[in-house]
Protein backbone atom coordinates (compact mmCIF):
# COMPACT_ATOMS: atom_id res chain seq x y z
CA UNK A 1 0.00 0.00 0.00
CA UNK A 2 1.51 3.38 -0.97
CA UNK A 3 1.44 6.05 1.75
CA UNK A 4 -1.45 8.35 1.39
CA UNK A 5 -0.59 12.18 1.57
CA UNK A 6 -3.91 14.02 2.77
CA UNK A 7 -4.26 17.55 2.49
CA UNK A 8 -5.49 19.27 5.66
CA UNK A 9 -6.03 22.85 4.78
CA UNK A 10 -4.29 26.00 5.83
CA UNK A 11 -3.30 26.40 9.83
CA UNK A 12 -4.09 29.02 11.24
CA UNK A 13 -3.14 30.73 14.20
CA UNK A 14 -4.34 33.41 16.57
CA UNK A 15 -3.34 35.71 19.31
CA UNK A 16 -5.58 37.34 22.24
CA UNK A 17 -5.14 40.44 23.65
CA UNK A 18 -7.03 40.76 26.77
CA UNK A 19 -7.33 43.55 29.62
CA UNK A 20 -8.93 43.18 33.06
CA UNK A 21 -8.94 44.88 36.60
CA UNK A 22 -7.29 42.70 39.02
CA UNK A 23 -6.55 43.54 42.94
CA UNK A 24 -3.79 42.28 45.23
CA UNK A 25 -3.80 43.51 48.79
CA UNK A 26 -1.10 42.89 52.01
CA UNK A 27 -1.62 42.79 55.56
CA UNK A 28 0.48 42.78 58.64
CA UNK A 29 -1.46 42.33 61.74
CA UNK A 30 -1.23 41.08 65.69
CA UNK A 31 -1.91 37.44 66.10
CA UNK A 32 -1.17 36.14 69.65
CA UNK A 33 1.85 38.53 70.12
CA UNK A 34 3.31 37.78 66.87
CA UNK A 35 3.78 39.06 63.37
CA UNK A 36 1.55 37.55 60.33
CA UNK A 37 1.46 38.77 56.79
CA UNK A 38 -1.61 38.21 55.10
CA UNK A 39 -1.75 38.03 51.06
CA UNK A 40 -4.52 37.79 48.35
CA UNK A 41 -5.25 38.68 45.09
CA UNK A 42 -8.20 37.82 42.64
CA UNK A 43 -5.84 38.07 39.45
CA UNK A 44 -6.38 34.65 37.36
CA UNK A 45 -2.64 34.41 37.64
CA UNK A 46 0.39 34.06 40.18
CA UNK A 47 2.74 37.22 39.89
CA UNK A 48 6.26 35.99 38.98
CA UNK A 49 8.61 34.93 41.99
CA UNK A 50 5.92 36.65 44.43
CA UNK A 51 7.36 36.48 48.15
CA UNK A 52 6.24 38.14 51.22
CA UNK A 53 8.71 40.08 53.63
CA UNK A 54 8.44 41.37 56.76
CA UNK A 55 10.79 44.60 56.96
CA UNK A 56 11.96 47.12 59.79
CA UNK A 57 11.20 50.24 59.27
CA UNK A 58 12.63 52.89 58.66
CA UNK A 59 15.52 50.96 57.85
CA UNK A 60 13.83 48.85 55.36
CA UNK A 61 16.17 45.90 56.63
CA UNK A 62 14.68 42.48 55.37
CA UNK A 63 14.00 40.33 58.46
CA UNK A 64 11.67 37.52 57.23
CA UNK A 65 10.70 36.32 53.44
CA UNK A 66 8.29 33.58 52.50
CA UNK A 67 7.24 32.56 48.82
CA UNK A 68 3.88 33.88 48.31
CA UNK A 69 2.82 31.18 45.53
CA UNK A 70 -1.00 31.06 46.09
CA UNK A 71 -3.55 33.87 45.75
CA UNK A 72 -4.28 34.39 49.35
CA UNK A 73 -2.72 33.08 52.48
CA UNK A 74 -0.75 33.91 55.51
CA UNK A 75 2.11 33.69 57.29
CA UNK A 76 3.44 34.12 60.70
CA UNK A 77 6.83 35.41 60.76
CA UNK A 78 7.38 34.20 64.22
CA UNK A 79 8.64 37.94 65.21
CA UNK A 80 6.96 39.61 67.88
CA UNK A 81 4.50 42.31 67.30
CA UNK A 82 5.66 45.60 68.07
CA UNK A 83 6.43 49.34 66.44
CA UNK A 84 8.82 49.71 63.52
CA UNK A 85 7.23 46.50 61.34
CA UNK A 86 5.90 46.57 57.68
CA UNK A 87 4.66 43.84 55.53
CA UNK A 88 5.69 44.03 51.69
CA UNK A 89 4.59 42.20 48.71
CA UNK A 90 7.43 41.92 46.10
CA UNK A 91 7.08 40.06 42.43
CA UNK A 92 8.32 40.38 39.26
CA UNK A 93 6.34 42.35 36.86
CA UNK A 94 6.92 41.09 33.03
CA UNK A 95 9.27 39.30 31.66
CA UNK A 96 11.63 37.14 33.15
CA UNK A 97 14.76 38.20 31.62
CA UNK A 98 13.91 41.60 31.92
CA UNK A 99 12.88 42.99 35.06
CA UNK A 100 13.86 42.51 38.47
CA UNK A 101 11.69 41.59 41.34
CA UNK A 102 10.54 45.26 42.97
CA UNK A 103 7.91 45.78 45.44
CA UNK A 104 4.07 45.70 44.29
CA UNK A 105 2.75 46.61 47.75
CA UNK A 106 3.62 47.73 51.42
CA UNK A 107 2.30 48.47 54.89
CA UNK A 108 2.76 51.22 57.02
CA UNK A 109 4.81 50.80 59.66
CA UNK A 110 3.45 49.09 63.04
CA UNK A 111 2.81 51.77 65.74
């Protein structure tokens, strides 16, 4: 039997531009004496390499970082509550190989 060619018409392709309103918000509150950083978003997607930090201010000093890799959750830092605290959200906005991770959204500082 010879092999059969079959002719399956043109491809085609397509691309879709879409737009949308999406929210992400970031909480640092008191839970039993300790710090927790609450997260959520209702994007359809994950921000690139999205962590959570818990910073002194004013210093900014990085104290605590957790990967933020679902929508919404939370996280206790196991630092005690007090003044000088702030809760940050940081991803990376575009492309991988072009843009660094930068903050999307902070607290303000603990009183």
């Amino acid at each position: 039997m010879a092999d059969q060619i079959m002719d399956v018409g043109e491809v085609s392709t397509a691309t879709v531009n879409a737009t949308g309103t999406w929210s992400w918000s970031v909480s640092l509150s008191n839970l039993r004496g300790n710090c927790v950083i609450s997260w959520s978003s209702d994007a359809p997607f994950r921000a690139q390499q999205s962590q959570v930090q818990l910073i002194e201010m004013p210093s900014g000093n990085v104290v605590a970082t957790a990967w933020a890799t679902d929508q919404a959750g939370s996280w206790d830092t196991g630092k005690s509550y007090g003044p000088g605290w702030a809760a940050r959200y940081i991803a990376q906005i575009g492309a991988l190989d072009q843009n660094p991770v930068q903050t999307v959204l902070q607290t303000s500082t603990s009183e």
